[in-house]
C-alpha atoms as a PDB file:
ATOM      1  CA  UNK A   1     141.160  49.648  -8.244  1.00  0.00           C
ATOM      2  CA  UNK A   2     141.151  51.537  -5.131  1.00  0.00           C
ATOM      3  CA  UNK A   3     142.457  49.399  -2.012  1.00  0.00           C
ATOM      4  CA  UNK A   4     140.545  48.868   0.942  1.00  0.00           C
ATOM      5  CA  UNK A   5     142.529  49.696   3.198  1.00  0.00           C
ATOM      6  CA  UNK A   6     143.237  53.319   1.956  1.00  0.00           C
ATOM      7  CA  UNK A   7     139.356  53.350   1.700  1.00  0.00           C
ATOM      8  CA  UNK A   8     139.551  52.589   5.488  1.00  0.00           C
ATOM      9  CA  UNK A   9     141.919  55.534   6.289  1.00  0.00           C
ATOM     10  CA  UNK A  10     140.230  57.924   4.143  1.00  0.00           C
ATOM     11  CA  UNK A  11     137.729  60.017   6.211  1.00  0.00           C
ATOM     12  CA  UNK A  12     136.316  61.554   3.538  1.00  0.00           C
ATOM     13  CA  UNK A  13     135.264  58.934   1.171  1.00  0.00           C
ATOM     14  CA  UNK A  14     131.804  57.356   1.533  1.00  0.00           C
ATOM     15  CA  UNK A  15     132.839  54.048   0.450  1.00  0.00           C
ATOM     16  CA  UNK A  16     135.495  53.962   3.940  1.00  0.00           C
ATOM     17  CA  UNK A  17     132.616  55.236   6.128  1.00  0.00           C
ATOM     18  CA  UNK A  18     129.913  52.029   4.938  1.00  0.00           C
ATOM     19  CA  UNK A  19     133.245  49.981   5.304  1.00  0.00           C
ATOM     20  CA  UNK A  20     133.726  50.241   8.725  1.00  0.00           C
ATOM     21  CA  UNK A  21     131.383  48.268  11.076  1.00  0.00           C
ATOM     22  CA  UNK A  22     129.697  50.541  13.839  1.00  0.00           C
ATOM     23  CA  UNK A  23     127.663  50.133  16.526  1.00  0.00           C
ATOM     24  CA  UNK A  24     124.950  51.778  17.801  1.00  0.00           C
ATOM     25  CA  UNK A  25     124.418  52.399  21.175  1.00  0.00           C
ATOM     26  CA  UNK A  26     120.527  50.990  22.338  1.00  0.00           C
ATOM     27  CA  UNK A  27     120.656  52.716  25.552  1.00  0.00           C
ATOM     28  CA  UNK A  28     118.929  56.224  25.502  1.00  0.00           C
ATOM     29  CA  UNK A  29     121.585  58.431  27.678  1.00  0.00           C
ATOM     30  CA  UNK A  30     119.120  61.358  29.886  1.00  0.00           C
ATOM     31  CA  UNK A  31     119.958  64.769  29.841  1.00  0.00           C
ATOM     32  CA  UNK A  32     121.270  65.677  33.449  1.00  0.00           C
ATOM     33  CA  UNK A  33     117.874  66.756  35.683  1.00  0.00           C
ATOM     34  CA  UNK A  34     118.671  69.963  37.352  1.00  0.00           C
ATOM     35  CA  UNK A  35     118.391  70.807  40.986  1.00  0.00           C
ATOM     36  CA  UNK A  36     114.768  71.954  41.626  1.00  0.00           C
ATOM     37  CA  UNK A  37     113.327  73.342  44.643  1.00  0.00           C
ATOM     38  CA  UNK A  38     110.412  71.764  44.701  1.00  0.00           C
ATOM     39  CA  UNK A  39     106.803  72.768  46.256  1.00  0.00           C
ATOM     40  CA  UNK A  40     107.984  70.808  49.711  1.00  0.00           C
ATOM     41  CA  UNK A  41     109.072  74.628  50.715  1.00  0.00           C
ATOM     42  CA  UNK A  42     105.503  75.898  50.405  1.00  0.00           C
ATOM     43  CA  UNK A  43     103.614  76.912  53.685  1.00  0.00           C
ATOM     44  CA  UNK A  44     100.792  75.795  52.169  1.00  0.00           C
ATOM     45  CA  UNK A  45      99.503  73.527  49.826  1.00  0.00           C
ATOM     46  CA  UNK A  46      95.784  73.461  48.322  1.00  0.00           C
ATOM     47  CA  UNK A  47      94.512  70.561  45.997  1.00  0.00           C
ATOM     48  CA  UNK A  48      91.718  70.520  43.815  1.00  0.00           C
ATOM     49  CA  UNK A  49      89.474  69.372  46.548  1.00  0.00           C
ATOM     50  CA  UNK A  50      89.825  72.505  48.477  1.00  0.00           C
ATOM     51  CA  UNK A  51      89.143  75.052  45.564  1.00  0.00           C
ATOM     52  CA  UNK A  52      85.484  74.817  44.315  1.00  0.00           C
ATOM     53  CA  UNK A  53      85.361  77.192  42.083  1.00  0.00           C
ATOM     54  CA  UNK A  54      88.368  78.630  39.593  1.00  0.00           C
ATOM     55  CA  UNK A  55      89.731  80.409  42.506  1.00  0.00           C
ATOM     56  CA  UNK A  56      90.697  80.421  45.754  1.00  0.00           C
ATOM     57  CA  UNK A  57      90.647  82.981  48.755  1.00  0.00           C
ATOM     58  CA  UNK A  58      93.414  82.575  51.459  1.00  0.00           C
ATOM     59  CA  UNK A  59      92.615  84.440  54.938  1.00  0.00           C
ATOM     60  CA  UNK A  60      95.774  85.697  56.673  1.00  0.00           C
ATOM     61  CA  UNK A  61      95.948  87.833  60.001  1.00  0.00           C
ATOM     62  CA  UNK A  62      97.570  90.960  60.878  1.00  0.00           C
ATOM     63  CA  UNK A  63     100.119  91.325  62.519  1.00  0.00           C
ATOM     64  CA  UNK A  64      99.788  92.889  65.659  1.00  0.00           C
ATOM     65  CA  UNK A  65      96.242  93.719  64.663  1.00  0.00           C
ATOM     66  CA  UNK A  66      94.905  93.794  68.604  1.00  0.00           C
ATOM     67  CA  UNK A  67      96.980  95.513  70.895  1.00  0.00           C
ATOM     68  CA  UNK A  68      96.698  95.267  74.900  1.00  0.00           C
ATOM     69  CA  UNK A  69      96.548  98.019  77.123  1.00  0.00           C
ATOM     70  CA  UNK A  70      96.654  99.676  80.059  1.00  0.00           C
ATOM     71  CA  UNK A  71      93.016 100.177  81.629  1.00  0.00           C
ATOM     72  CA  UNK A  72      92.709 102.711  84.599  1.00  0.00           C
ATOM     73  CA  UNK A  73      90.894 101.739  87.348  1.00  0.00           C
ATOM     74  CA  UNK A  74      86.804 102.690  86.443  1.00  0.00           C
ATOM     75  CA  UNK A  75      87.805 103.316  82.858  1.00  0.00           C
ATOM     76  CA  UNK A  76      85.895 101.608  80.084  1.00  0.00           C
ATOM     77  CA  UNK A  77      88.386  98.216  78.836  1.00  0.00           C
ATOM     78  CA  UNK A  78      89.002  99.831  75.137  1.00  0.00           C
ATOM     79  CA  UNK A  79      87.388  97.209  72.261  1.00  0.00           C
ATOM     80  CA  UNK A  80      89.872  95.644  70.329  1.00  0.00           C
ATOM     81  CA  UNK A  81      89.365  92.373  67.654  1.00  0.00           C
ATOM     82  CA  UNK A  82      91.775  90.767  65.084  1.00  0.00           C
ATOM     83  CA  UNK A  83      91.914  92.495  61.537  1.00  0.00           C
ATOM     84  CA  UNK A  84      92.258  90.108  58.712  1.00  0.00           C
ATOM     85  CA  UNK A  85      93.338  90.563  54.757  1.00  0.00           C
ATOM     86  CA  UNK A  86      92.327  88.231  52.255  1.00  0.00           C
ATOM     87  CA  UNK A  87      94.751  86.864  48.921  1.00  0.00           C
ATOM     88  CA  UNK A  88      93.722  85.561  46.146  1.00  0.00           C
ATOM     89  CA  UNK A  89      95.271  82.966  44.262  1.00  0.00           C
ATOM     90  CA  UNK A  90      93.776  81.854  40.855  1.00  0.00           C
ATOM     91  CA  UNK A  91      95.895  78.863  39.073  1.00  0.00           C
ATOM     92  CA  UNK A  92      97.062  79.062  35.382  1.00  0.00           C
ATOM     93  CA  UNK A  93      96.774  76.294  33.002  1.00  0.00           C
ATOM     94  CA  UNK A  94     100.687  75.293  31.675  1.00  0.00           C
ATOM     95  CA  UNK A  95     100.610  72.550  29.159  1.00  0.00           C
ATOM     96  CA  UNK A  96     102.485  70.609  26.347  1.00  0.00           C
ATOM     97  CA  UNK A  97     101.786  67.867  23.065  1.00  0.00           C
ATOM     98  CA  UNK A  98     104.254  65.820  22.065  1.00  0.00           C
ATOM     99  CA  UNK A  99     103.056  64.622  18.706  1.00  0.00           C
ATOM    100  CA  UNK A 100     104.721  61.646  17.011  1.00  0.00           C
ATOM    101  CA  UNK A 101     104.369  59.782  13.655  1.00  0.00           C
ATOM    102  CA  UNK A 102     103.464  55.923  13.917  1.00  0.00           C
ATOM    103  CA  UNK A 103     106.537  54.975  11.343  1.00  0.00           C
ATOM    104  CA  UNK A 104     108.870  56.949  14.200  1.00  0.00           C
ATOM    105  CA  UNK A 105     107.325  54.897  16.919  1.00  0.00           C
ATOM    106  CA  UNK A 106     107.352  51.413  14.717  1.00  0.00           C
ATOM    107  CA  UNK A 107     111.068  52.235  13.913  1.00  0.00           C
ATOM    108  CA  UNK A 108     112.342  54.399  17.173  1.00  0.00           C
ATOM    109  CA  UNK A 109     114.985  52.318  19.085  1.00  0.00           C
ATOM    110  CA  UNK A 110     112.705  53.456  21.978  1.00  0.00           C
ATOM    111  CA  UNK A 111     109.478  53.997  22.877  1.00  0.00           C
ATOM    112  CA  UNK A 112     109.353  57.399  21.703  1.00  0.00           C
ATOM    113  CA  UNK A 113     105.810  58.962  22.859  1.00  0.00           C
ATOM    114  CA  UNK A 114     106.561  57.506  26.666  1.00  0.00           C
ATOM    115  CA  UNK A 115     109.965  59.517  27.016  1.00  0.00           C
ATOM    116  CA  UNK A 116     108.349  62.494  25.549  1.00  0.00           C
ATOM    117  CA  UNK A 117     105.637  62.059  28.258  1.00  0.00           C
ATOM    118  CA  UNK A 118     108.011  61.513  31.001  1.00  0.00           C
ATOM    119  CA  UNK A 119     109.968  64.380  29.634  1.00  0.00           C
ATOM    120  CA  UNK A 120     107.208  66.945  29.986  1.00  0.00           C
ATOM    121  CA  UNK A 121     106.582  65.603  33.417  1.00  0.00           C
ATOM    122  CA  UNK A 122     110.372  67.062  34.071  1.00  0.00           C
ATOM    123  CA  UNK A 123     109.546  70.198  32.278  1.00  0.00           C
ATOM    124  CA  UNK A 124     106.397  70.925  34.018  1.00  0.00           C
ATOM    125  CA  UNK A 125     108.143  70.349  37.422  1.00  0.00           C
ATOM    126  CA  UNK A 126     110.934  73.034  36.364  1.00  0.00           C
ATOM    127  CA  UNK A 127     107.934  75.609  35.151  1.00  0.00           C
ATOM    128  CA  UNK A 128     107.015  75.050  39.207  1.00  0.00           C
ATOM    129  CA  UNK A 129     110.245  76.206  39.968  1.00  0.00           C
ATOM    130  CA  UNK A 130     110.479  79.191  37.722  1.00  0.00           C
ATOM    131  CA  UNK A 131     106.922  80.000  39.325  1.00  0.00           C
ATOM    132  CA  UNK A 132     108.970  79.860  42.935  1.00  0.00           C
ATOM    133  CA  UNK A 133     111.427  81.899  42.077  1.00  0.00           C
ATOM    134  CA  UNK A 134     109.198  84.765  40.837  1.00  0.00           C
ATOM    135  CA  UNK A 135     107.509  84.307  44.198  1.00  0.00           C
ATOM    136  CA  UNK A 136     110.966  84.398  46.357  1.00  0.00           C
ATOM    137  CA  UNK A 137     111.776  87.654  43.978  1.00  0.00           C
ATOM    138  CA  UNK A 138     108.871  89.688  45.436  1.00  0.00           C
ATOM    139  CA  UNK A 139     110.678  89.630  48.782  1.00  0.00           C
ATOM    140  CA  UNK A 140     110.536  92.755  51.357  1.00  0.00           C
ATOM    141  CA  UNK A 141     114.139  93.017  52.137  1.00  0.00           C
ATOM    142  CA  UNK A 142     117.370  92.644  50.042  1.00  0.00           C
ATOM    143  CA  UNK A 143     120.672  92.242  51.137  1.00  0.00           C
ATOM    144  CA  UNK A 144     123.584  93.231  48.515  1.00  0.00           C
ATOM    145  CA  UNK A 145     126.889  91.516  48.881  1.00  0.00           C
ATOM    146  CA  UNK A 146     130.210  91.793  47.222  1.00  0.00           C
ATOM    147  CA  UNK A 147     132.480  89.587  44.994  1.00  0.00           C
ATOM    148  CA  UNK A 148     131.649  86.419  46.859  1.00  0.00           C
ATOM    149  CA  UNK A 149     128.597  86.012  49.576  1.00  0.00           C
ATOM    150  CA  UNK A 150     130.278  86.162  53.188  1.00  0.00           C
ATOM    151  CA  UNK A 151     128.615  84.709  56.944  1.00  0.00           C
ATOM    152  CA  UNK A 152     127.980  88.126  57.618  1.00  0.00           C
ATOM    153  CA  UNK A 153     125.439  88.771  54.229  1.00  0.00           C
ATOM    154  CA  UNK A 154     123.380  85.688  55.666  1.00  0.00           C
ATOM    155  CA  UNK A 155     123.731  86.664  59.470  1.00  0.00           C
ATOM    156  CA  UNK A 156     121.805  90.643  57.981  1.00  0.00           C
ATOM    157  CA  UNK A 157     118.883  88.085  55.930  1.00  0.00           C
ATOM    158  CA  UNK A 158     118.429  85.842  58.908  1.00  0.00           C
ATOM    159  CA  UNK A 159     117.941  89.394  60.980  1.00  0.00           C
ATOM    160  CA  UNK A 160     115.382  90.733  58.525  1.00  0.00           C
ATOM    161  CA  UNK A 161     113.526  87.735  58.865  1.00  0.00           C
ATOM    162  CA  UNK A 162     113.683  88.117  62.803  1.00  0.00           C
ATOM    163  CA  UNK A 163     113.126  91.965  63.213  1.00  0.00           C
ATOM    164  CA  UNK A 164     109.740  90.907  61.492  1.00  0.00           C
ATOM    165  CA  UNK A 165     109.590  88.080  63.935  1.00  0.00           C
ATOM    166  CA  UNK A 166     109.772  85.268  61.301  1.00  0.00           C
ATOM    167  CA  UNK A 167     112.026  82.378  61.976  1.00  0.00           C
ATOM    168  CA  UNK A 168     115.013  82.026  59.087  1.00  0.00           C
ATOM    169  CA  UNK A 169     114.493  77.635  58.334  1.00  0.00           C
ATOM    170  CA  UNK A 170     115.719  77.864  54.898  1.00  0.00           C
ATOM    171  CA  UNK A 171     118.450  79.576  52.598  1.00  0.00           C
ATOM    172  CA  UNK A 172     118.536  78.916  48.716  1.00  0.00           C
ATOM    173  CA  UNK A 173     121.331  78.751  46.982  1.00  0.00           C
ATOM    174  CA  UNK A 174     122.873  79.304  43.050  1.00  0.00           C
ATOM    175  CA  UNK A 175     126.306  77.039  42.103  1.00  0.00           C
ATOM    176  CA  UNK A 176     128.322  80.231  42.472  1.00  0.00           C
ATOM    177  CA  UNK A 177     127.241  80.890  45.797  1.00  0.00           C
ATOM    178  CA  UNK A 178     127.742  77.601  46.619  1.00  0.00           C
ATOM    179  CA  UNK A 179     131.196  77.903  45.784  1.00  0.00           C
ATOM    180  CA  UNK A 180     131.985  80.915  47.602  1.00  0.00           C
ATOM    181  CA  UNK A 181     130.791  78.775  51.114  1.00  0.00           C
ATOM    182  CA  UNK A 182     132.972  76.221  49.859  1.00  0.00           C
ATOM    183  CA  UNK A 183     135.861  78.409  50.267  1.00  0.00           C
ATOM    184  CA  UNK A 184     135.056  80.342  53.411  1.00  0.00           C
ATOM    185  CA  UNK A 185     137.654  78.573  56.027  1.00  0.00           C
ATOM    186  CA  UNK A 186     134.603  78.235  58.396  1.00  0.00           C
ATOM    187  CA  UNK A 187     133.072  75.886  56.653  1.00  0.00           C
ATOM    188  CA  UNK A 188     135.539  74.198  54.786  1.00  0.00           C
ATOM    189  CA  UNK A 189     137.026  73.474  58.732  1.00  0.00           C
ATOM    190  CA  UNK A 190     133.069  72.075  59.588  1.00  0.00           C
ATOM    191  CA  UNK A 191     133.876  70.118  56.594  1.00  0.00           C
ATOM    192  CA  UNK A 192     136.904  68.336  58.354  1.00  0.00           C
ATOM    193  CA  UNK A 193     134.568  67.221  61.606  1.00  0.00           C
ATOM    194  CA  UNK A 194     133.409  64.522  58.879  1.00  0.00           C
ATOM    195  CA  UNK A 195     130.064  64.506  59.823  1.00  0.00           C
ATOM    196  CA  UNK A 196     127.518  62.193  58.503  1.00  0.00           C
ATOM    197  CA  UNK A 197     125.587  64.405  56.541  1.00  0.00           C
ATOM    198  CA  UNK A 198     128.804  66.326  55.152  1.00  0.00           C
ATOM    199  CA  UNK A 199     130.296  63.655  54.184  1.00  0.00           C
ATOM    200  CA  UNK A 200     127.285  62.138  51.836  1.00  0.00           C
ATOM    201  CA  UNK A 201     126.330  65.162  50.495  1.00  0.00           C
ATOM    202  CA  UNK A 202     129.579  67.210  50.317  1.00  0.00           C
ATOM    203  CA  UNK A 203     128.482  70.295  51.596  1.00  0.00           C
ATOM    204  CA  UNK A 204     127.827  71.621  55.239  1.00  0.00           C
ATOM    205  CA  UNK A 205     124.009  71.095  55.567  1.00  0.00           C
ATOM    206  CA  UNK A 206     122.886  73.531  57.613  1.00  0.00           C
ATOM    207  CA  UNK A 207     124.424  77.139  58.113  1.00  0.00           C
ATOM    208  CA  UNK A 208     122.894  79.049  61.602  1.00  0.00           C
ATOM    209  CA  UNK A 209     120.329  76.281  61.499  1.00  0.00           C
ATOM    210  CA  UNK A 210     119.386  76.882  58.033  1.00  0.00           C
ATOM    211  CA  UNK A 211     118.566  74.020  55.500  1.00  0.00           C
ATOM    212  CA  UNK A 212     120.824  74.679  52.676  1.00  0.00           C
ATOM    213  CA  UNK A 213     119.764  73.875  49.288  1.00  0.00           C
ATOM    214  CA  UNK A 214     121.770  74.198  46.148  1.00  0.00           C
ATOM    215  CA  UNK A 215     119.300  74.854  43.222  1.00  0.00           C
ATOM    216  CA  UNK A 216     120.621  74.806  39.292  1.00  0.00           C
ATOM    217  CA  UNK A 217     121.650  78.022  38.229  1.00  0.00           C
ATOM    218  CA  UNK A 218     119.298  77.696  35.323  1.00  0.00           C
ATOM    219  CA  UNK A 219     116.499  78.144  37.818  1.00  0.00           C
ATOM    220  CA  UNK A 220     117.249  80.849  40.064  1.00  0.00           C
ATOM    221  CA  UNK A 221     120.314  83.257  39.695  1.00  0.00           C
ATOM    222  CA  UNK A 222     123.465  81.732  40.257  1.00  0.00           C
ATOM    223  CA  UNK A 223     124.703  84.481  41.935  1.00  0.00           C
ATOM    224  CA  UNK A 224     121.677  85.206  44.127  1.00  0.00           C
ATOM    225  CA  UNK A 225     120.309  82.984  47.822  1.00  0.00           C
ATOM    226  CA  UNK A 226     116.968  83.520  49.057  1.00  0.00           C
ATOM    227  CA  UNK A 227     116.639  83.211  53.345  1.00  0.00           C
ATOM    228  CA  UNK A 228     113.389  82.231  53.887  1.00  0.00           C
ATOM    229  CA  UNK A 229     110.357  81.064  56.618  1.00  0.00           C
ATOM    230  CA  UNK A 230     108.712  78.074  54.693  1.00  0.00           C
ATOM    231  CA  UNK A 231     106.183  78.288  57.037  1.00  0.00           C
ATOM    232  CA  UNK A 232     105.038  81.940  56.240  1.00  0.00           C
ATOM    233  CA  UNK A 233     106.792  82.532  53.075  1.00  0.00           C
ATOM    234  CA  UNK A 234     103.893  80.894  49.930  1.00  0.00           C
ATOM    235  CA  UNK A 235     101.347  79.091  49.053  1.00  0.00           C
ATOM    236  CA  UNK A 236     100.931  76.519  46.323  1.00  0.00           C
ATOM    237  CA  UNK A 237      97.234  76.421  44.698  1.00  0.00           C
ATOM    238  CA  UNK A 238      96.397  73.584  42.118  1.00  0.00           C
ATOM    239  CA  UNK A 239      93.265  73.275  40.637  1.00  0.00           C
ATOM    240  CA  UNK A 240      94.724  70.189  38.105  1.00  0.00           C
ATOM    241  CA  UNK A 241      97.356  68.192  39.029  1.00  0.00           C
ATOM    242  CA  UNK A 242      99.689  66.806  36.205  1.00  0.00           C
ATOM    243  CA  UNK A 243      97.572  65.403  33.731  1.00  0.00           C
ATOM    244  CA  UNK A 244      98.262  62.978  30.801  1.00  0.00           C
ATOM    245  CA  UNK A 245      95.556  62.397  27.560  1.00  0.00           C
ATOM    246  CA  UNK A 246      96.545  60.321  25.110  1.00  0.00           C
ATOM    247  CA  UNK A 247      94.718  60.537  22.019  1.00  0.00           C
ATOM    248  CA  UNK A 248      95.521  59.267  18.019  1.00  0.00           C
ATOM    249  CA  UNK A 249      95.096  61.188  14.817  1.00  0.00           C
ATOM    250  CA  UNK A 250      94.055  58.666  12.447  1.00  0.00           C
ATOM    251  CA  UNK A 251      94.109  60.881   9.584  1.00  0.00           C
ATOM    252  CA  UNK A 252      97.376  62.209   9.790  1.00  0.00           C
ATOM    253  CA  UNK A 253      98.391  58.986  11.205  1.00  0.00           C
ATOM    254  CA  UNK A 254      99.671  60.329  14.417  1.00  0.00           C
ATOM    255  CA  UNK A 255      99.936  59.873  17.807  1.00  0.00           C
ATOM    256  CA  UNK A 256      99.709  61.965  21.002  1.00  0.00           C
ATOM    257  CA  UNK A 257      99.643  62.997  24.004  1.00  0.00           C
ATOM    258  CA  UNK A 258      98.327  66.268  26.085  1.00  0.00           C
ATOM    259  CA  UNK A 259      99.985  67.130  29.125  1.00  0.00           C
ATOM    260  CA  UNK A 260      98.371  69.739  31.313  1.00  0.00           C
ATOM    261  CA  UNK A 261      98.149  70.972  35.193  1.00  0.00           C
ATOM    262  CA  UNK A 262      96.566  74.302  36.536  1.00  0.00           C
ATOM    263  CA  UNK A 263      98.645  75.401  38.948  1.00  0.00           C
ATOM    264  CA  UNK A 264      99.880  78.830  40.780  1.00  0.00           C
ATOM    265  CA  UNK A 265     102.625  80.392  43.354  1.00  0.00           C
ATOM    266  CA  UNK A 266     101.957  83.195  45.952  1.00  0.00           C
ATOM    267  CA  UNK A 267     103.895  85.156  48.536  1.00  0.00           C
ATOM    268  CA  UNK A 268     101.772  84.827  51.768  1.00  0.00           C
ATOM    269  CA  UNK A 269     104.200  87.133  53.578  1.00  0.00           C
ATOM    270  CA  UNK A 270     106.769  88.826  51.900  1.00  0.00           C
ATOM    271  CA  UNK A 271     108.868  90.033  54.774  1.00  0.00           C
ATOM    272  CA  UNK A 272     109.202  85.941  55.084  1.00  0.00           C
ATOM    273  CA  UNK A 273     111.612  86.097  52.674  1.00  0.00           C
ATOM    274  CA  UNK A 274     115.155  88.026  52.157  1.00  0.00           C
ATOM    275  CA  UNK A 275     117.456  88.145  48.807  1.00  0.00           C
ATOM    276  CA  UNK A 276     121.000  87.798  49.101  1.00  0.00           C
ATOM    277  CA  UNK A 277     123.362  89.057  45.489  1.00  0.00           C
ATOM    278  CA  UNK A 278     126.588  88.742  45.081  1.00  0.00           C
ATOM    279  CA  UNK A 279     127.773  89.938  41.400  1.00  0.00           C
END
């Protein structure tokens, strides 16, 4: 008769693994939520309220569109008036259906159909962010850096922004990039001052004035930062906010849920907006 102890020690018999007592763990452990963006950086936002139809048209004005000048004396004053250009922005419908057998929710450890709900809600707010970063892409001006991103690669984006008379307020950043700040000595000397700010967050958290904001490198490039004027640089149209319809297939013996939201991205001004790469 085999002894139970050598059953115990024996990782490949069957009768050793039913032998030992385990427990499982009731607590469902969250993959890690990445850094997002978020539509806070939009110039503008329009809810379904403001779009009547399945579209919307956005007015902007040219620059420098009416010019003074110099009138001599008896001359006729020369006619000048504002041009404008119009965008438009029509939002896409993204959506999701988790679909879930009743025995899996009678027997799931958790309530199975409300994570998968919640979970989408995390997914649709990263399928924003994806639609950001194709906007920030389209920008005017790039500015290509070495090895590592250095003060003077962000001092050339902040310019772009000005020669086009936009003010820099924000500069995206990948993990790598965020490393290679970490290890330029005029930061990591800011670091030292022990400010407030720097020392609950770790990280200087503005640079010339600009916000700095560390986004997962499985959103934008790692390698890349985006200098932008969030108050020129797009708009954020959405017809349908996140919705949630729950519905059960009593046939099949189902349950689910559809999660929707018509939404869409835009550059408004694409000189708003510089790209910094590193490689």
């Amino acid at each position: 008769m085999t002894d139970i102890k050598e059953l115990l020690a024996t990782g490949e018999a069957t009768e050793g693994q039913l032998l030992i007592e385990r427990k499982i763990y009731d607590t469902l452990i969250e993959a890690v939520q990445k850094k997002l963006i978020g539509r806070s950086l939009a110039a503008i936002y329009i809810g379904p309220n403001g779009i009547p139809g399945s579209s919307v048209d956005i007015d902007l004005v040219d620059k420098d569109s009416l010019a003074v000048a110099t009138v001599a004396e008896g001359a006729a004053v020369p006619i000048e008036t504002v041009s404008y250009s119009t965008t438009n922005v029509k939002p896409v419908k993204y959506g999701v259906r988790p679909l879930i057998t009743k025995e899996m929710q009678e027997d799931g450890k958790w309530d199975l159909m409300s994570h998968n709900i919640k979970t989408a809600g995390v997914e649709m707010a990263e399928n924003e962010d994806a639609l950001i970063v194709s906007v920030l892409d389209t920008a005017d001006n790039t500015v290509t850096g070495g090895a590592s991103i250095t003060v003077a690669n962000i001092a050339r984006a902040m310019q772009y922004l000005e020669d086009a008379d936009y003010t820099p307020t924000d500069i995206l950043i990948g993990p790598e990039v965020a490393n290679d700040l970490r290890n330029i000595d005029t930061f990591v000397e800011a670091q030292k001052l022990g400010s407030r700010e720097m020392m609950t967050t770790g990280f200087v958290g503005t640079i010339f004035g600009l916000n700095v904001h560390v986004i997962s490198g499985n959103i934008i490039n790692s390698k890349y930062a985006y200098v932008l004027d969030k108050s020129q640089a797009f708009v954020c149209v959405e017809k349908r906010p996140v919705t949630i319809e729950r519905y059960d297939d009593v046939t099949h013996d189902l349950s689910g849920a559809v999660v929707t939201q018509r939404i869409a991205f835009k550059g408004l001004r694409t000189a708003a907006i510089c790209i910094i790469t590193t490689s």
